[in-house]
N, C-alpha and C. Protein backbone atom coordinates (compact mmCIF):
# COMPACT_ATOMS: atom_id res chain seq x y z
N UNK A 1 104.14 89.24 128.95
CA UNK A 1 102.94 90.05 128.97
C UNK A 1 102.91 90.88 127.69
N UNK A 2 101.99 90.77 127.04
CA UNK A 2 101.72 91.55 125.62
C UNK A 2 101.11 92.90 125.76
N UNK A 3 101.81 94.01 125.34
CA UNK A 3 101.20 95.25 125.19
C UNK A 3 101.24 95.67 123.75
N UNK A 4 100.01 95.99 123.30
CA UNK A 4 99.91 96.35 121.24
C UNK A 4 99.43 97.75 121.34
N UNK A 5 100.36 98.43 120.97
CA UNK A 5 100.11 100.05 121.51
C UNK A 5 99.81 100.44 119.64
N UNK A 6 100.05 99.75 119.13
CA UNK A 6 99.35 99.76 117.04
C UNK A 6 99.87 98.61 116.34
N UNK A 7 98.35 98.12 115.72
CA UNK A 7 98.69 97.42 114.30
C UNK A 7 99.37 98.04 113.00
N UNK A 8 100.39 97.32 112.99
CA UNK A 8 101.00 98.44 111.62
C UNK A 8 101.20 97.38 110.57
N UNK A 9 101.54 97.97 109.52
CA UNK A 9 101.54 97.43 107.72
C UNK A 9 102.67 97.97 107.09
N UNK A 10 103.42 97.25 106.48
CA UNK A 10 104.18 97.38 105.21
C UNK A 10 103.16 97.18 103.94
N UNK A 11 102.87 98.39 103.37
CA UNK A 11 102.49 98.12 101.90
C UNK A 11 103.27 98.92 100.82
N UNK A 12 102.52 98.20 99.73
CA UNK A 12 103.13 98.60 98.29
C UNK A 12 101.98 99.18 97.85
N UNK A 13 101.90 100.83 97.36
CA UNK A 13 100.84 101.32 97.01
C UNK A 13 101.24 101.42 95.37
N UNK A 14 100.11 100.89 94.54
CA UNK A 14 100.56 101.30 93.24
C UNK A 14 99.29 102.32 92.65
N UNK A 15 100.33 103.33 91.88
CA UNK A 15 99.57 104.21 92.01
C UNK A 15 98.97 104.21 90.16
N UNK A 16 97.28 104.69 89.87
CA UNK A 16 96.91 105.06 88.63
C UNK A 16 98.06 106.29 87.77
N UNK A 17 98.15 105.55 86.33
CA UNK A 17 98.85 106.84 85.83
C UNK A 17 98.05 107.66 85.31
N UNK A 18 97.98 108.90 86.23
CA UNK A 18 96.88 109.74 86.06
C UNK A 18 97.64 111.49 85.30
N UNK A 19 97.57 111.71 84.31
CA UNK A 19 98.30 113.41 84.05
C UNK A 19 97.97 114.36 85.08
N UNK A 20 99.11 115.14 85.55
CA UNK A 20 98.96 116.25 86.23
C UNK A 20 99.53 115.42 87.50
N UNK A 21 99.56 114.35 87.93
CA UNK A 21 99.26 114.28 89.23
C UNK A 21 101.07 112.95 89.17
N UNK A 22 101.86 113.92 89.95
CA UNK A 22 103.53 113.05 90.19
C UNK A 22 103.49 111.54 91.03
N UNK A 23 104.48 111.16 91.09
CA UNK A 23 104.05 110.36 92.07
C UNK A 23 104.54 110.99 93.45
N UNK A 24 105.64 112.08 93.08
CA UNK A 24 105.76 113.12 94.13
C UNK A 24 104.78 113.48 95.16
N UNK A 25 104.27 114.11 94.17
CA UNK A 25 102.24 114.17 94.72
C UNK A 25 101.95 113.50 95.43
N UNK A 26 101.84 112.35 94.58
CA UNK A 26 101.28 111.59 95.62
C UNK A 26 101.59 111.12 96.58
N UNK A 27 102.76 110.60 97.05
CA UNK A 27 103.68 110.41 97.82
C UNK A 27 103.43 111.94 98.96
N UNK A 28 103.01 112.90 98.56
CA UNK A 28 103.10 113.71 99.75
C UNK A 28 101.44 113.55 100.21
N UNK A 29 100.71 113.51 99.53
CA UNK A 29 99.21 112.84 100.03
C UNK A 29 98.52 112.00 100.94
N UNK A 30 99.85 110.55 100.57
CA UNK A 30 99.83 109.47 101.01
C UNK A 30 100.29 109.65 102.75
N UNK A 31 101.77 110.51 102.40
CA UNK A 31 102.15 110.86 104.21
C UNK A 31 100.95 111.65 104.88
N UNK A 32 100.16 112.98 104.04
CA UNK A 32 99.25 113.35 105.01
C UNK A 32 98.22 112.33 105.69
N UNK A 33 97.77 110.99 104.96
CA UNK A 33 96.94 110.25 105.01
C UNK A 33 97.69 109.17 106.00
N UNK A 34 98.78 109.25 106.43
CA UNK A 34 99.84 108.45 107.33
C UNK A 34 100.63 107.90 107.30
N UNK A 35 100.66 107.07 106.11
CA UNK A 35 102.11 106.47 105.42
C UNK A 35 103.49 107.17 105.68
N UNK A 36 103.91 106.27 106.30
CA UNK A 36 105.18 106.71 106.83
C UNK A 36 106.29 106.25 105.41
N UNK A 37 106.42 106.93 104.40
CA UNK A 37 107.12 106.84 103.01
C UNK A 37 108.54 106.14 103.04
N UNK A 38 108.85 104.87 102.39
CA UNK A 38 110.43 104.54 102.83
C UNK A 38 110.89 104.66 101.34
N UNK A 39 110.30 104.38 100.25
CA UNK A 39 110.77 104.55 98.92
C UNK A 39 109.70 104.70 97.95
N UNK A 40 110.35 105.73 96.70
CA UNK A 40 109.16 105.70 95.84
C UNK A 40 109.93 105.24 94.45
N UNK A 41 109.38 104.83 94.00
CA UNK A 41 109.50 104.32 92.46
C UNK A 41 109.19 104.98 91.33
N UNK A 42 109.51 106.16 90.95
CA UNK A 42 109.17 107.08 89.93
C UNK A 42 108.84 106.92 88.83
N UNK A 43 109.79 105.41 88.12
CA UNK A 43 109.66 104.41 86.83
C UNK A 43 108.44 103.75 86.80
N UNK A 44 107.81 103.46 87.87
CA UNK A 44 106.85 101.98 88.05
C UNK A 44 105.62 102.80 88.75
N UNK A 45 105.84 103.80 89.43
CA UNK A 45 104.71 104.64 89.87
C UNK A 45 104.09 103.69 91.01
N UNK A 46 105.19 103.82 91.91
CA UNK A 46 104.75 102.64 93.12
C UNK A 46 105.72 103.90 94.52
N UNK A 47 104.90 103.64 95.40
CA UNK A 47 105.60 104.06 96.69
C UNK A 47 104.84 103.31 97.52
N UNK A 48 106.08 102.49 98.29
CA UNK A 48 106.30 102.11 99.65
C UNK A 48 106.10 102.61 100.60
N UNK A 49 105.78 101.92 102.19
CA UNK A 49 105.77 102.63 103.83
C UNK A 49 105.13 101.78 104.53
N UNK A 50 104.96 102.60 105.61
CA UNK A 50 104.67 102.04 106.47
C UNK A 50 103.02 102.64 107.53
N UNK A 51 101.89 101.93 107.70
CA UNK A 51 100.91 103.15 107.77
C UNK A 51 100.36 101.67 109.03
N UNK A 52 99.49 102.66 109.92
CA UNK A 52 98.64 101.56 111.35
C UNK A 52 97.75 101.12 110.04
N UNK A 53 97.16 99.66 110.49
CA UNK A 53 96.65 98.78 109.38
C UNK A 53 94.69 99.67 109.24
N UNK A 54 94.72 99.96 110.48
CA UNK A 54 93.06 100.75 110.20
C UNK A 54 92.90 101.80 109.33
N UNK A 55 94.35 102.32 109.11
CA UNK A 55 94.28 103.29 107.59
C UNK A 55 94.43 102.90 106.28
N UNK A 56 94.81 101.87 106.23
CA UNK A 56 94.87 100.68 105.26
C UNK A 56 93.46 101.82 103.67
N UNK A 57 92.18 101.22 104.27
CA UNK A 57 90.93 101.95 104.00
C UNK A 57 91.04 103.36 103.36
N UNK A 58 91.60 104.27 103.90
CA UNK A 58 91.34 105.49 103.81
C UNK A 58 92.42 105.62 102.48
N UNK A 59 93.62 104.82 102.32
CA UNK A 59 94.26 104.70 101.10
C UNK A 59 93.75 104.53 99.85
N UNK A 60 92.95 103.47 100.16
CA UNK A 60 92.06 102.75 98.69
C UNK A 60 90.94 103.55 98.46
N UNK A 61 90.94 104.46 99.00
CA UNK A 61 89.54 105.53 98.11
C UNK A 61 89.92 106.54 97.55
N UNK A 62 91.49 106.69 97.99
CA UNK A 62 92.53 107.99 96.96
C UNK A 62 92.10 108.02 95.66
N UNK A 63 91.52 108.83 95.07
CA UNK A 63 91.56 108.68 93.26
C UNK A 63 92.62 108.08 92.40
N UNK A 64 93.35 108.46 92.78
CA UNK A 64 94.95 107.89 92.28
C UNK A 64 95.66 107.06 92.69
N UNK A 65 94.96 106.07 93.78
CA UNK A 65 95.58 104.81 93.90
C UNK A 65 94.79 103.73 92.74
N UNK A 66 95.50 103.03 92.31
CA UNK A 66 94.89 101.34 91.92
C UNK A 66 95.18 100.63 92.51
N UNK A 67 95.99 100.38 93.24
CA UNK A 67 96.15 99.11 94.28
C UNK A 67 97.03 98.94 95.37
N UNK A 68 96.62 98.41 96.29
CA UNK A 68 97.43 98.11 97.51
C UNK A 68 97.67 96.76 98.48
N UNK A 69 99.17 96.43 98.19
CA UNK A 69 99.78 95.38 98.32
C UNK A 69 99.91 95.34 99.67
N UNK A 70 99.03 94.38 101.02
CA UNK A 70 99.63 94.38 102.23
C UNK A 70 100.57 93.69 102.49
N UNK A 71 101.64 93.62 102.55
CA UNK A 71 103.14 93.23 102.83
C UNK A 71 103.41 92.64 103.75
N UNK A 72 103.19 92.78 104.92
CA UNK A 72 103.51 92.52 106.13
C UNK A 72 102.89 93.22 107.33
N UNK A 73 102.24 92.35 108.47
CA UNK A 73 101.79 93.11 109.16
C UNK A 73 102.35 92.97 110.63
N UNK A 74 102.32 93.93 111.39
CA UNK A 74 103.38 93.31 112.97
C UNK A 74 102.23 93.97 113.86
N UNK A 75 102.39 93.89 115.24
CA UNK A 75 102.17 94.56 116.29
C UNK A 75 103.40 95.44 116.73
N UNK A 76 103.02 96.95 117.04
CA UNK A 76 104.34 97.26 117.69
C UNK A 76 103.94 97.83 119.36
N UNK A 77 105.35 97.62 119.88
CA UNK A 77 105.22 98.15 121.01
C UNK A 77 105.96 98.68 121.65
N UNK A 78 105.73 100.05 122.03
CA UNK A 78 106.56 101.24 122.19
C UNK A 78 107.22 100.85 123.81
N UNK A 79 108.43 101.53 123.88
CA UNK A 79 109.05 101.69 124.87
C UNK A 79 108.40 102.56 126.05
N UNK A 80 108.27 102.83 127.76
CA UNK A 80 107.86 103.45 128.01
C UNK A 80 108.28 104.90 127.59
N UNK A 81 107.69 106.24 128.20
CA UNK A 81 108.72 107.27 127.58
C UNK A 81 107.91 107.83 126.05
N UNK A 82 108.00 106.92 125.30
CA UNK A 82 107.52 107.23 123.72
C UNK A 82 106.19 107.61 123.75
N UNK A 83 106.34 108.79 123.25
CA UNK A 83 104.72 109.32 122.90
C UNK A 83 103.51 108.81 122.65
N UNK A 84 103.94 107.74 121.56
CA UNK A 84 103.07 106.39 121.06
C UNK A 84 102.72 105.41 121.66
N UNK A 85 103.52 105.32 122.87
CA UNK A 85 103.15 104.26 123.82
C UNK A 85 101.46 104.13 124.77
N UNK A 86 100.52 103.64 124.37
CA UNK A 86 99.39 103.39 124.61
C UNK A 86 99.09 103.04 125.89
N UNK A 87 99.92 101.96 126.48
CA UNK A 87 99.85 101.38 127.74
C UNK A 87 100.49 102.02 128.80
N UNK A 88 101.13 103.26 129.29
CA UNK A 88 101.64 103.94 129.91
C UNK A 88 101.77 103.12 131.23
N UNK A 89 100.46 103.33 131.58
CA UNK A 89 100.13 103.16 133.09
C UNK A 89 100.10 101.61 133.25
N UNK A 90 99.96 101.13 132.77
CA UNK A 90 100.89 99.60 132.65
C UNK A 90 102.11 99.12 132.93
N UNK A 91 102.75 100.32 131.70
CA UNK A 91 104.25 100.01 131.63
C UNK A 91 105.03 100.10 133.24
N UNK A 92 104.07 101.92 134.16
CA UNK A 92 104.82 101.85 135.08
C UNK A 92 104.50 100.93 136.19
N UNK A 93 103.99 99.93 135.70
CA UNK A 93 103.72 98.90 137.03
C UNK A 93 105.02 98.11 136.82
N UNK A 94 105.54 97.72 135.92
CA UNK A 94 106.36 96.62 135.02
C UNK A 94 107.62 97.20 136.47
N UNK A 95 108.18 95.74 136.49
CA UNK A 95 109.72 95.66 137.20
C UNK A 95 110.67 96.45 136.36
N UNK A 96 111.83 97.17 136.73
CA UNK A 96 112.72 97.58 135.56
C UNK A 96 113.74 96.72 135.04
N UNK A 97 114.58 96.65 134.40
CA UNK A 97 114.85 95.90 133.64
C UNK A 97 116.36 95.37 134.64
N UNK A 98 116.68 96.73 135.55
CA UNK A 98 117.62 95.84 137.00
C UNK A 98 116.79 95.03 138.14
N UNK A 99 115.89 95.07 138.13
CA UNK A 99 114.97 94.04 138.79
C UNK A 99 115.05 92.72 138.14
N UNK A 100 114.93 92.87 137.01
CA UNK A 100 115.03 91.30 136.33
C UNK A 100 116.46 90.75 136.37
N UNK A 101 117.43 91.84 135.92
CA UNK A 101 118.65 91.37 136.24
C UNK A 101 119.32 90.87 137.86
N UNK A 102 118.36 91.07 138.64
CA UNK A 102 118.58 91.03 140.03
C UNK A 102 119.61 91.89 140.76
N UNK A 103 119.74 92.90 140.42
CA UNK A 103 120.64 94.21 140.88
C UNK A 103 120.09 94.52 142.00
């Protein structure tokens, strides 16, 4: 049974070399905007993460982006319990996991 509690993305954001503006900066911009940050590239003016794919959009109108590499995309799906978990009232219908084991 499939539960998709978010579409998420690995991208590569590359960023304009713009004066005044780090990639520090930007990199803290990018997290307000959702990007969950795993590495930045200070040399190449690129930072990595991880962001739900419907924010994808709201990246590419940054002034200081030029481009964005979608990487990889998954479904995830949260454990019950997890904040993020969408399907709650689903989940607690589900057998537990000693039910399946036949305990």
């Amino acid at each position: 049974m499939a539960h998709d509690d978010a579409e998420l993305s690995e991208v590569i954001v590359v960023l304009v070399d713009e004066p005044g503006m780090t990639t520090q900066d930007a990199s803290k911009t990018l997290t307000d905007h959702g990007l969950l940050v795993s590495d930045v590239d200070e040399a190449n003016g690129v930072v990595e993460g991880t962001i739900e794919t419907t924010k994808i959009g709201e990246l590419k109108k940054l002034g200081f982006v030029k481009y964005i590499r979608d990487v990889f995309n998954y479904t995830a799906d949260y454990p019950p319990g997890d904040p993020r978990n969408q399907d709650a009232a689903k989940d607690d219908n589900l057998p537990s996991e000693a039910d399946d084991a036949g305990a």
